[in-house]
Every structure is written in C-alpha cells, then in structure tokens.
Protein backbone atom coordinates (compact mmCIF):
# COMPACT_ATOMS: atom_id res chain seq x y z
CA UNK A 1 0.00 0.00 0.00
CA UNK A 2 1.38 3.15 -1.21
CA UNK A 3 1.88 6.68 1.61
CA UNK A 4 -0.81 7.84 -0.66
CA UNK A 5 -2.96 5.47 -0.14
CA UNK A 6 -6.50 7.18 1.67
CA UNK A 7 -6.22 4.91 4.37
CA UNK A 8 -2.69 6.52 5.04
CA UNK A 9 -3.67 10.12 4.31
CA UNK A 10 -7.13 10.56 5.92
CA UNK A 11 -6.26 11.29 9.59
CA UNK A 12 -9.80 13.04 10.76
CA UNK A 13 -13.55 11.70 10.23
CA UNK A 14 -14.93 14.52 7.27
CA UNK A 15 -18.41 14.41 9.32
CA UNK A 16 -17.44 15.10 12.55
CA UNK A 17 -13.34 16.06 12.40
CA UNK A 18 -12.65 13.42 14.90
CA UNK A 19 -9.19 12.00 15.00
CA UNK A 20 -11.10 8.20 15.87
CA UNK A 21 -11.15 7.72 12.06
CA UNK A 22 -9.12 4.63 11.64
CA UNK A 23 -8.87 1.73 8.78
CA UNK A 24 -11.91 -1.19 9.69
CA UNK A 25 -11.11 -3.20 6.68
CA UNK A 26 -8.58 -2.97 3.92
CA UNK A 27 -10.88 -0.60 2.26
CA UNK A 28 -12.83 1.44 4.96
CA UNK A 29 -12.45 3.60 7.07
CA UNK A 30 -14.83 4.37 10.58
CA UNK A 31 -15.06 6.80 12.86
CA UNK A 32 -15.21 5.23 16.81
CA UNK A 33 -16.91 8.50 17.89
CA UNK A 34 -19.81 9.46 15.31
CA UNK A 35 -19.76 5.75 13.41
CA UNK A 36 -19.32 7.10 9.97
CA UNK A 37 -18.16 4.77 7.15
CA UNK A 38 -15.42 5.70 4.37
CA UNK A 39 -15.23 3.41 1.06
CA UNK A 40 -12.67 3.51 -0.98
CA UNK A 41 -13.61 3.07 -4.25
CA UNK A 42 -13.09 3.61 -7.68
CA UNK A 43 -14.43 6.74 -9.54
CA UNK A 44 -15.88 6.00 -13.31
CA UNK A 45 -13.73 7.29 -16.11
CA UNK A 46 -13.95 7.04 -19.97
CA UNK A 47 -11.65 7.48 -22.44
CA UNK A 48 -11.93 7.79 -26.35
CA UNK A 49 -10.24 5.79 -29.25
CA UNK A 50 -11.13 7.95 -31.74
CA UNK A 51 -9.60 7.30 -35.63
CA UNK A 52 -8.73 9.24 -38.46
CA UNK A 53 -9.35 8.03 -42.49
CA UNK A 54 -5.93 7.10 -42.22
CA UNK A 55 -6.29 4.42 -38.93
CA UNK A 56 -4.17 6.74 -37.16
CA UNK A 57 -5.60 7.34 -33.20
CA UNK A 58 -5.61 10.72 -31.63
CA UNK A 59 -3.78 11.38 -28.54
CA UNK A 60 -3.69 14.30 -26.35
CA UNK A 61 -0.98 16.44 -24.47
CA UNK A 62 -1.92 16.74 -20.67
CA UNK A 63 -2.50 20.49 -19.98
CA UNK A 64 -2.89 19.21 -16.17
CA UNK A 65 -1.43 17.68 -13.32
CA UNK A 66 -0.90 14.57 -13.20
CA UNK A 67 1.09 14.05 -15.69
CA UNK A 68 1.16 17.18 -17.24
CA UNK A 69 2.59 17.49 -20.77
CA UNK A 70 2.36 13.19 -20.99
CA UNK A 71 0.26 11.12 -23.60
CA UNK A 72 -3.20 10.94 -23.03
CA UNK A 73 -6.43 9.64 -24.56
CA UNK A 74 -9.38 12.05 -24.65
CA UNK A 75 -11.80 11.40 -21.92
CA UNK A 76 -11.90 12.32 -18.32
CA UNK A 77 -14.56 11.41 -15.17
CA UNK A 78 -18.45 9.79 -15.19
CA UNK A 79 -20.24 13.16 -13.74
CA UNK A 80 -23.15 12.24 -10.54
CA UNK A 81 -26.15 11.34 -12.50
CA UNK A 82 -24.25 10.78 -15.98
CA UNK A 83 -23.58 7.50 -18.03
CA UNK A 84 -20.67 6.96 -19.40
CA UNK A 85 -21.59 7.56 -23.33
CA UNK A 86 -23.50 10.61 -22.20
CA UNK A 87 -19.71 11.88 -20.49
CA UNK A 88 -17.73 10.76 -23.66
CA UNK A 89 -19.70 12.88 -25.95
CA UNK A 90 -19.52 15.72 -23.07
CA UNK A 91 -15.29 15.51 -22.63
CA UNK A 92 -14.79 15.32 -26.33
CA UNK A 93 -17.02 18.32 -27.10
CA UNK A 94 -15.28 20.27 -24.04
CA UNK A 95 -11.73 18.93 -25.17
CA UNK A 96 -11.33 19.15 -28.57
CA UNK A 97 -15.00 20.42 -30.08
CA UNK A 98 -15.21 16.67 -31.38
CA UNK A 99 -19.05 15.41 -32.02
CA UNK A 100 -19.68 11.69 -31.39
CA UNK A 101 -21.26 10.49 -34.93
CA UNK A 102 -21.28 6.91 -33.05
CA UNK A 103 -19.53 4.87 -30.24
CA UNK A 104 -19.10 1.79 -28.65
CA UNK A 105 -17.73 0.07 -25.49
CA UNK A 106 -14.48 -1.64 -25.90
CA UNK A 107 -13.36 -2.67 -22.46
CA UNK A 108 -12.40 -1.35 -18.85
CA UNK A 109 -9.36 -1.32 -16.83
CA UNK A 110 -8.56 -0.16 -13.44
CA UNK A 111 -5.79 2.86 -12.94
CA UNK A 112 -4.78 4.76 -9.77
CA UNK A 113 -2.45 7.75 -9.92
CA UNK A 114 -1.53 10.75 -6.99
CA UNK A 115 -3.26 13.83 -6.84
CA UNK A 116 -2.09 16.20 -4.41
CA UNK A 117 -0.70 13.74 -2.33
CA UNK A 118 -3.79 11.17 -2.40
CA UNK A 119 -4.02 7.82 -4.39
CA UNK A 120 -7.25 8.59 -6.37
CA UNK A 121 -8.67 4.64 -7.79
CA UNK A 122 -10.54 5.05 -10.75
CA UNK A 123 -12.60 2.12 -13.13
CA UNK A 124 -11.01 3.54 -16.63
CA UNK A 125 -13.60 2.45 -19.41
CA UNK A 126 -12.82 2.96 -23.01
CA UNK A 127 -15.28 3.37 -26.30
CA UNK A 128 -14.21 3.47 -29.95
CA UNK A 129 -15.79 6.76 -31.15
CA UNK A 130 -16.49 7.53 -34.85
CA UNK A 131 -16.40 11.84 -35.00
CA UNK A 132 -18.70 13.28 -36.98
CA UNK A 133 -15.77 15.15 -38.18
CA UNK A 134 -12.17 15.38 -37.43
CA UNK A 135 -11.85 19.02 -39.56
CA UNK A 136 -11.63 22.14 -36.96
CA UNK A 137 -10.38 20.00 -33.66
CA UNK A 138 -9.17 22.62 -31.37
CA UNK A 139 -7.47 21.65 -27.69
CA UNK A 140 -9.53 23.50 -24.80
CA UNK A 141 -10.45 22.95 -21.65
CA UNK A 142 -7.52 20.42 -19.89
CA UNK A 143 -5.76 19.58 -23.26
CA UNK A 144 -2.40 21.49 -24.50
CA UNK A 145 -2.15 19.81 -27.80
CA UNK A 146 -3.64 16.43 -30.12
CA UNK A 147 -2.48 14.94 -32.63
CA UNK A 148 -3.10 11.83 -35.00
CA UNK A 149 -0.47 9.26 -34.50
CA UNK A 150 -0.03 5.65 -36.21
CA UNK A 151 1.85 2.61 -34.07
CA UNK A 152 5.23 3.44 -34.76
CA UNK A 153 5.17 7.03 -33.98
CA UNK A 154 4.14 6.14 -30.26
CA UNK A 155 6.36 6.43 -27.47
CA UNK A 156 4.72 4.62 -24.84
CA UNK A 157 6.86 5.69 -22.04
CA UNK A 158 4.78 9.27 -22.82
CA UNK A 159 1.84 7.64 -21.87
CA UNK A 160 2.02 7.36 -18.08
CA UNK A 161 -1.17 5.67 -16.77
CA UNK A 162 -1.00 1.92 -17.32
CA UNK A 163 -4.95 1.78 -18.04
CA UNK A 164 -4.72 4.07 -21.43
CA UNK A 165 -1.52 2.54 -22.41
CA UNK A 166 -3.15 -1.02 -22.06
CA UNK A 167 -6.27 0.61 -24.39
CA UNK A 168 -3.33 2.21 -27.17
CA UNK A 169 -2.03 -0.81 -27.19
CA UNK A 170 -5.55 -2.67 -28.34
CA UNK A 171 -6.37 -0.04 -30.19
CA UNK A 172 -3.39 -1.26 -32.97
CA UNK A 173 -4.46 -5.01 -32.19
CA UNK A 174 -7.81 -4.61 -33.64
C-alpha cells in the first residue's frame, strides 16, 4: 500500500473532524466517535479511441497535473447522474470540439495515480468513437495539444497511466 494510499492520508472523520477515524477493513475507514463509514472506491472514467481516415488514433498532451505534458487519450470522469456515453460525448465536445457520430464500449481497466498527495482509484472504461468530423479540432479545456499518430510514432513511455496505455495498445491489435 502506497503513503498515498487514503487509508494513510485521511487522519480526521470529514463528518465530525474526529481523530477516531481509523482503517476497519482494507478498504474502509470508521469513525469510533460518530460511526461514519469511508469506502474507498473507484471513480468511473472514460476514455476515447477515436480514428482518423488514415487508422491513425488521436492522442492528447496533458495540460494538467498529473502528468502534465504526458500522452493521453481524450476522456476524463463519469459526472453524478451521468452514463458513461452521455460523459464521452460531453469531454470530447469540451476537449477538442469533437461530435460523437457513433460509439461503442471496448473494455475497462482499473488505474490509480496521486493527486495532491492522495491515491485517487478510478474504473477507466474505453469506447471506440467515430467523430462526426475530425476538420476544426481545437485543444480546450484540460488539453495542450492532439495529434493523429499511427503505431510506430508512439512512445509509450509518454503515456504514463498503465490503463490508457493497455487501451493504445488494443487499439493497434484490432
């Protein structure tokens, strides 16, 4: 278990502030004095394989931390209330301008990484996305830069989080 691990960071109960907020299973965490329950679990997060004419798959520059200025597919978190087609078509449109024509599900894969300091878990799932268009892309919101790359052209060591490097990968098995 990593020092960033939340049952390592989180030192005080977030109802009550209590200090009696210790680990009750490898997952949980309970506070003796008010008996509130911690999970850790995963957050929901989708990510795009999205093809030119050419077969080539667009990648993204990080604009943010973690990992900022690394490989990245497009994609980001499941919003409260949101499925996860519904928050591919959102992150593409906020990312890059890109309109879903169609998608579909390809597979999941867990990922953790640190953010500030805390080991954030997250259920990484991944859809093959056919854009309505590819003219006019544009990086915004959390995105520095995109571009269309073939197999050959990726350096893999760029792509930092094992979950999107194990969906690049596929991507060129297919």
């Amino acid at each position: 278990m990593q020092p960033t691990h939340p049952l390592k960071v989180l030192k005080f109960c977030p109802k009550c502030g209590s200090p009696a907020f210790v680990a009750a299973s490898e997952r949980s965490l309970k506070c003796s004095d008010c008996g509130f329950h911690l999970f850790v679990n995963s957050a929901t997060a989708v990510a795009a394989l999205v093809p030119n004419k050419e077969g080539k798959l667009l990648l993204t520059t990080r604009g943010v931390e973690p990992d900022y200025g690394k490989l990245d597919l497009p994609g980001g978190f499941v919003d409260p209330g949101e499925t996860a087609e519904e928050a591919i078509e959102r992150e593409l449109l906020e990312e890059l301008g890109l309109r879903v024509k169609s998608l579909e599900y390809v597979g999941a894969a867990p990922n953790e990484y640190v953010f500030s300091g805390f080991s954030v878990f997250t259920h990484d799932m991944v859809f093959r996305v056919v854009p309505e268009s590819v003219d006019g892309l544009k990086a915004m919101d959390d995105i520095l830069d995109f571009g269309f790359y073939d197999e050959n052209e990726i350096n893999l060591d760029l792509v930092p989080a094992p979950s999107i490097k194990k969906f690049v990968k596929q991507f060129f098995e297919i």
